[in-house]
N, C-alpha and C. Protein backbone atom coordinates (compact mmCIF):
# COMPACT_ATOMS: atom_id res chain seq x y z
N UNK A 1 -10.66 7.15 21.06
CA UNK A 1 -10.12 8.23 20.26
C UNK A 1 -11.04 8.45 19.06
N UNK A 2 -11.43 9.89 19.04
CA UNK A 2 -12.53 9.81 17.91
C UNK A 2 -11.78 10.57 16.69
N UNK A 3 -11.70 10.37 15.33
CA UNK A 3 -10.86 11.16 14.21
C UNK A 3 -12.27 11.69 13.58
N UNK A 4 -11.96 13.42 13.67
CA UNK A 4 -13.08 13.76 13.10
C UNK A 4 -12.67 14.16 11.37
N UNK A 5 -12.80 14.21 11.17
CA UNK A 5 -12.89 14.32 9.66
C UNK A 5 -13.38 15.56 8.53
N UNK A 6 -13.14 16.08 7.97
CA UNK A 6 -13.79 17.62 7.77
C UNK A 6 -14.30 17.53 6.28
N UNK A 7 -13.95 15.91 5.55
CA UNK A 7 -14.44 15.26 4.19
C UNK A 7 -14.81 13.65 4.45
N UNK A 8 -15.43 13.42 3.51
CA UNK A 8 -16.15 12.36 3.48
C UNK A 8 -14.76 11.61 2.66
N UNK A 9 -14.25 10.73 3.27
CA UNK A 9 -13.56 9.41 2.46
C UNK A 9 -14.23 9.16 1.17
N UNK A 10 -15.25 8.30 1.30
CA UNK A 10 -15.77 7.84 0.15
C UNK A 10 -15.77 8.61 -1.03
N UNK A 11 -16.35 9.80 -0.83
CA UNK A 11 -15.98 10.98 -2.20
C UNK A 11 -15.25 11.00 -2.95
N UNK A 12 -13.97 10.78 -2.15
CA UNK A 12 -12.73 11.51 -2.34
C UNK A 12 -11.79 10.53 -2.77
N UNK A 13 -12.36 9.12 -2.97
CA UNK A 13 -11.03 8.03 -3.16
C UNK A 13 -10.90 8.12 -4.83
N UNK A 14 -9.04 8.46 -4.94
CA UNK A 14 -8.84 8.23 -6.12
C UNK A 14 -8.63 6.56 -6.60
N UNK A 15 -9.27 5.90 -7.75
CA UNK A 15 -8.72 4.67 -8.30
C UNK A 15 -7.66 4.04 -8.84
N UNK A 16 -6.77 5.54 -9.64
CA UNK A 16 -5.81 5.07 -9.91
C UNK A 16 -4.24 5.17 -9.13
N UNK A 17 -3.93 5.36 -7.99
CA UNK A 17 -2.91 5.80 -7.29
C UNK A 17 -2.75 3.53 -6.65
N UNK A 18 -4.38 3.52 -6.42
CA UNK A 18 -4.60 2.00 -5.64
C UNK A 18 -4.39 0.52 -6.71
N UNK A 19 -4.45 1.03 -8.19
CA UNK A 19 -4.58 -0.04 -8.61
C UNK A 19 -3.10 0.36 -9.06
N UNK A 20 -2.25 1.22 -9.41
CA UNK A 20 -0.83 1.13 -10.01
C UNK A 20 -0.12 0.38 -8.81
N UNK A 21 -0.24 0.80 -7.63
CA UNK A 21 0.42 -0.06 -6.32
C UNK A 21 0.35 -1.46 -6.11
N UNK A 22 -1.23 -2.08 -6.63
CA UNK A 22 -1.78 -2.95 -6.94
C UNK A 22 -0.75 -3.96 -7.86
N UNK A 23 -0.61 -3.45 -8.92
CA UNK A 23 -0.30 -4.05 -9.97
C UNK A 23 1.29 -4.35 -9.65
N UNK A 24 1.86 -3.08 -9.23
CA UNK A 24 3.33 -3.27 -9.09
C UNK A 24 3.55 -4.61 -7.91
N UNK A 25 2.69 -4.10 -6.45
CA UNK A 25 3.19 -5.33 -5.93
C UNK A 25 2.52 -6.41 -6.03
N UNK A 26 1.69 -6.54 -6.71
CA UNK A 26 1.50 -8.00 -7.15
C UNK A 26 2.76 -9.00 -8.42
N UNK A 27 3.04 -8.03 -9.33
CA UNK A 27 4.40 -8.28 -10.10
C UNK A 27 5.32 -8.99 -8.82
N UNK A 28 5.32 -8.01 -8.28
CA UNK A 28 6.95 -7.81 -7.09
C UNK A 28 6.46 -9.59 -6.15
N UNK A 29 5.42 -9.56 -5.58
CA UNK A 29 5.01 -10.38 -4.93
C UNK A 29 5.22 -11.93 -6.00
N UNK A 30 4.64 -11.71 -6.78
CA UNK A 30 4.53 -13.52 -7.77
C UNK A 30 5.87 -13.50 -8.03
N UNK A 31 6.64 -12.67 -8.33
CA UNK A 31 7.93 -12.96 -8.80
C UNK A 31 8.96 -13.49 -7.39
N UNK A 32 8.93 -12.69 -6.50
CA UNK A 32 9.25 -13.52 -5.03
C UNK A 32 8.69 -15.00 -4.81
N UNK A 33 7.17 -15.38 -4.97
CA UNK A 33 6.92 -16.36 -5.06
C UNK A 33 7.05 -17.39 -5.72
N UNK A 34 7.93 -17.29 -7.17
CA UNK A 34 8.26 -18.21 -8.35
C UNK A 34 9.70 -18.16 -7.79
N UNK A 35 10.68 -17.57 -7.24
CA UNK A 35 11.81 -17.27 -7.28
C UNK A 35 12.09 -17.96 -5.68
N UNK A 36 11.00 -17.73 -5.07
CA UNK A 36 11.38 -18.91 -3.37
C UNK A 36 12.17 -17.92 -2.70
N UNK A 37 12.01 -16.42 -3.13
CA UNK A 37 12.53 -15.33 -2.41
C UNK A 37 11.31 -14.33 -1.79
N UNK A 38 11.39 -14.71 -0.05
CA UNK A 38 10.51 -13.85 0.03
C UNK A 38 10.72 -12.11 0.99
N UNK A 39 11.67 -11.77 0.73
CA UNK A 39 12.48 -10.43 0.84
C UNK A 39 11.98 -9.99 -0.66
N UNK A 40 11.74 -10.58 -1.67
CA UNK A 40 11.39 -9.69 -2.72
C UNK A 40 9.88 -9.45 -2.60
N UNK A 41 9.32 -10.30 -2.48
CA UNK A 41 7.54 -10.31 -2.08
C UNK A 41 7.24 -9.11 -0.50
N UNK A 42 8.30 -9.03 -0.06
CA UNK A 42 8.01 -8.05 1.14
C UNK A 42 8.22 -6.89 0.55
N UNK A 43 9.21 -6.31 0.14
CA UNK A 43 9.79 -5.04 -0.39
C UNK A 43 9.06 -5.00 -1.37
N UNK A 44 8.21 -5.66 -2.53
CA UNK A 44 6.88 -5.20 -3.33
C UNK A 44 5.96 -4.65 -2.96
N UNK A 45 5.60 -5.48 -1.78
CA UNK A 45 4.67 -4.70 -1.18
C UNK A 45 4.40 -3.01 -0.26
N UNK A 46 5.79 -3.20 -0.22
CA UNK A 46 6.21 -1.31 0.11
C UNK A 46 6.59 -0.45 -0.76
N UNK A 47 6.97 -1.13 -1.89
CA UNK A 47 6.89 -0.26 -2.83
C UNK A 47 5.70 -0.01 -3.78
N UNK A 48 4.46 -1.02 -3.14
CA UNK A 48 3.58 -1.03 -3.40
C UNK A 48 2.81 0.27 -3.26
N UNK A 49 3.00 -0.02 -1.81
CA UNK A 49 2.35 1.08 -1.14
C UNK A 49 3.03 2.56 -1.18
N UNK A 50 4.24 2.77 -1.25
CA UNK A 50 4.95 3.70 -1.66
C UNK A 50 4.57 4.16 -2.56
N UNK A 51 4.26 3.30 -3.47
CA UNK A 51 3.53 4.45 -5.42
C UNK A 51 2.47 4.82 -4.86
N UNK A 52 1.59 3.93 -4.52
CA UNK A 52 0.42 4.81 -4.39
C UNK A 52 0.41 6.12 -2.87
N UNK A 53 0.89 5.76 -2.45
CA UNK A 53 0.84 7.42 -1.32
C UNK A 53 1.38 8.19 -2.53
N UNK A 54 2.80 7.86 -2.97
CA UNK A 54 3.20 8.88 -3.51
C UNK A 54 2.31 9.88 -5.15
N UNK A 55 1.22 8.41 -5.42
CA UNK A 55 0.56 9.21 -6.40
C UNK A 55 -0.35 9.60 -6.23
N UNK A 56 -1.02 9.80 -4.61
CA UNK A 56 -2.35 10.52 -4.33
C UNK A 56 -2.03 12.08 -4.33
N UNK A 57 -3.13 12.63 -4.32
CA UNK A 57 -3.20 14.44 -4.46
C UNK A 57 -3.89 14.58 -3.20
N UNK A 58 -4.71 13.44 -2.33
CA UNK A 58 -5.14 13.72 -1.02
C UNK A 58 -3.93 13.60 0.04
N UNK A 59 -4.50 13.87 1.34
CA UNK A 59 -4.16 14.07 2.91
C UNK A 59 -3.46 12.66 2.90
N UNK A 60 -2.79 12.71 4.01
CA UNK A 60 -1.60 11.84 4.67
C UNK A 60 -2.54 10.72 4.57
N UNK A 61 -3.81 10.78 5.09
CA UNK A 61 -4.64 9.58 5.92
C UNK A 61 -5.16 8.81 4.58
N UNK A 62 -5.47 9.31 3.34
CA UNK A 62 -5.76 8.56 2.14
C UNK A 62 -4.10 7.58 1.98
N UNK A 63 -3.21 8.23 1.62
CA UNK A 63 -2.15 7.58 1.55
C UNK A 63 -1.99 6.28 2.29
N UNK A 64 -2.08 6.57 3.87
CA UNK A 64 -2.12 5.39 4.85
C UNK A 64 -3.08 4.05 4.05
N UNK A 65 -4.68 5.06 3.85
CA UNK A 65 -5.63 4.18 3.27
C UNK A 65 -5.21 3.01 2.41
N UNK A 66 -4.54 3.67 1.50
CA UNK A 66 -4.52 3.38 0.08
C UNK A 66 -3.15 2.29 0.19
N UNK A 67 -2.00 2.28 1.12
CA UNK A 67 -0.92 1.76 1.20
C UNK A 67 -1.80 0.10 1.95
N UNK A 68 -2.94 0.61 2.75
CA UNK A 68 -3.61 -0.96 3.58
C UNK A 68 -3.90 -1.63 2.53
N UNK A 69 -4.61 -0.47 1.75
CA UNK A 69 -5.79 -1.93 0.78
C UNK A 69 -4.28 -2.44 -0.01
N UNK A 70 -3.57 -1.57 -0.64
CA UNK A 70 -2.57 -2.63 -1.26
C UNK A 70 -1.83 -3.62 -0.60
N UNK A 71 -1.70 -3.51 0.50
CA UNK A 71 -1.44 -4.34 1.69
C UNK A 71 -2.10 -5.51 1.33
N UNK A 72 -3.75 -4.97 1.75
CA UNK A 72 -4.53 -6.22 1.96
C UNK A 72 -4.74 -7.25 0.79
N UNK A 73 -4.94 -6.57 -0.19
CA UNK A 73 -4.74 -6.98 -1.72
C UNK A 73 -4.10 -8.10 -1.89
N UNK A 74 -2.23 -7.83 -1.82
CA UNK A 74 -1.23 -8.42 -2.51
C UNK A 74 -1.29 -9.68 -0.55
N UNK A 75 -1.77 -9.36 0.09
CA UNK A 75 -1.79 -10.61 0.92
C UNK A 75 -2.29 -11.64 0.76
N UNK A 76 -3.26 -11.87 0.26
CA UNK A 76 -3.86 -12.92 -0.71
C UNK A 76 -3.40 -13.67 -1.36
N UNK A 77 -1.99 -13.12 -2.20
CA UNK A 77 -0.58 -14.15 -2.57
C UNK A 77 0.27 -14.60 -1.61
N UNK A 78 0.20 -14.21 -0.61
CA UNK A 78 0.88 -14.99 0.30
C UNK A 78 0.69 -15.54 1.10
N UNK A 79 -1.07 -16.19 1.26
CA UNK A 79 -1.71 -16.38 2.57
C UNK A 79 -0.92 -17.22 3.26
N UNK A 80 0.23 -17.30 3.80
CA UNK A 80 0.68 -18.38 4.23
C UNK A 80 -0.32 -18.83 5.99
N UNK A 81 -0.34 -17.70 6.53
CA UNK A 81 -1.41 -17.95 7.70
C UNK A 81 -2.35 -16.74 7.84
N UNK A 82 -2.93 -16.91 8.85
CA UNK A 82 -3.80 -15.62 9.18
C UNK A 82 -3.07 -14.11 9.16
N UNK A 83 -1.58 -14.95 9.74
CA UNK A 83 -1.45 -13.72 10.03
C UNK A 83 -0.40 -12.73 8.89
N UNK A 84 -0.30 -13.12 7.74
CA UNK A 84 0.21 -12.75 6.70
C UNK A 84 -0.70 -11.41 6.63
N UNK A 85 -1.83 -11.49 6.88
CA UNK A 85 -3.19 -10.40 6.25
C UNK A 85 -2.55 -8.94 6.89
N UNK A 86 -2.43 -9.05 8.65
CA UNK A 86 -1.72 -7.81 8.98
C UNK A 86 -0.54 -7.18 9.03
N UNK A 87 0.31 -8.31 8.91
CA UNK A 87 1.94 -8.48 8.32
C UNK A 87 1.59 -7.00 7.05
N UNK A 88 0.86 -7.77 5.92
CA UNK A 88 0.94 -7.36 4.84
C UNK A 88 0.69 -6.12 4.57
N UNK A 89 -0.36 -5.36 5.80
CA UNK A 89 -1.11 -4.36 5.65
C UNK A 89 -0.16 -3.47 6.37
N UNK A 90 0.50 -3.76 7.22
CA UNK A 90 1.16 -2.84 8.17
C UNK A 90 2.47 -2.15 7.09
N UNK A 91 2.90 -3.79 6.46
CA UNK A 91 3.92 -3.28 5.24
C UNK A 91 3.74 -1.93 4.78
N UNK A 92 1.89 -2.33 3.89
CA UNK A 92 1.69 -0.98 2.88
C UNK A 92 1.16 0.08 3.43
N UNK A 93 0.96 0.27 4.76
CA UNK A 93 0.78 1.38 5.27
C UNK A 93 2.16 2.55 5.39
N UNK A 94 3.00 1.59 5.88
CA UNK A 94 4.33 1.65 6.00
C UNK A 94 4.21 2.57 4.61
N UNK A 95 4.62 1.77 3.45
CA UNK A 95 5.07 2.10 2.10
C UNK A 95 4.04 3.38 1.71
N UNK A 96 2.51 3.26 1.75
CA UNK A 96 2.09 4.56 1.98
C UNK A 96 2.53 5.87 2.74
N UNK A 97 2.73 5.72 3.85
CA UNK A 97 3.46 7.37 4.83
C UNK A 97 4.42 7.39 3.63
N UNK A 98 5.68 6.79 3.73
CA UNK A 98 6.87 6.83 3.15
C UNK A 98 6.72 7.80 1.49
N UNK A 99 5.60 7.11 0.95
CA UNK A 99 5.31 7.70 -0.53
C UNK A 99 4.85 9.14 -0.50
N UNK A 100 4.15 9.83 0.41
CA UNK A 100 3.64 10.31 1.19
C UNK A 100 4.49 11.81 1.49
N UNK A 101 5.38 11.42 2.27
CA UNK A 101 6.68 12.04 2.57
C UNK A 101 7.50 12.68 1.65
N UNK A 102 7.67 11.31 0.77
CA UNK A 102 8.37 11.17 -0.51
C UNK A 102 8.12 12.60 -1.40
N UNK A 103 6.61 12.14 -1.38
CA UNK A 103 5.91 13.68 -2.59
C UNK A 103 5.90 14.83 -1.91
N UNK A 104 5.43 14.83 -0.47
CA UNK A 104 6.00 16.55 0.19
C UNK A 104 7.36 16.97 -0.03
N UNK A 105 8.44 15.73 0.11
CA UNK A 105 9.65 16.64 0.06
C UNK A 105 10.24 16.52 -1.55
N UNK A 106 9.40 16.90 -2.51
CA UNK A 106 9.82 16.88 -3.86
C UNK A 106 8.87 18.19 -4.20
N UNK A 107 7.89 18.61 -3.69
CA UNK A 107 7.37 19.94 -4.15
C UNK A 107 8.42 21.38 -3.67
């Protein structure tokens, strides 16, 4: 399956939509992890990814973007195994569409 593209990614990535998502679920995440709750460290991480879709001004597919890396990011606090890394990413992809959605049906 080939995705053609009609802009260059790289151009076009905003910094701050990735690091507010960043920040929130990393909060959300250490605080699950001090607390031995990890339903709170999961749901950070979608609401991780949720701010940032919801604070991009690009296409659906940045959102997705932007919901992984916070994904991939805040997985790093939880390495519990390998497989935490795609656990984590699928989360903030998740939480990206959703943010995503979120901001189409508010215009």
């Amino acid at each position: 399956m080939v995705i053609i593209m009609s802009e260059d990614i790289a151009s076009n990535v905003e910094l701050m939509p990735i690091v507010i998502g960043v920040v929130v679920s990393i909060i959300l995440v250490a605080i699950g992890l001090l607390l031995s709750i990890g339903a709170i460290g999961i749901i950070g991480i979608v609401i991780g990814g949720a701010i940032s879709g919801f604070l991009t001004n690009n296409s659906t597919l940045y959102a997705i973007i932007y919901g992984a890396i916070v994904g991939l990011i805040s997985s790093f606090l939880i390495l519990y195994s390998v497989f935490a890394i795609p656990f984590c990413m699928v989360l903030g992809v998740f939480g990206g569409f959703v943010g995503k959605v979120a901001q189409s049906n508010l215009k």
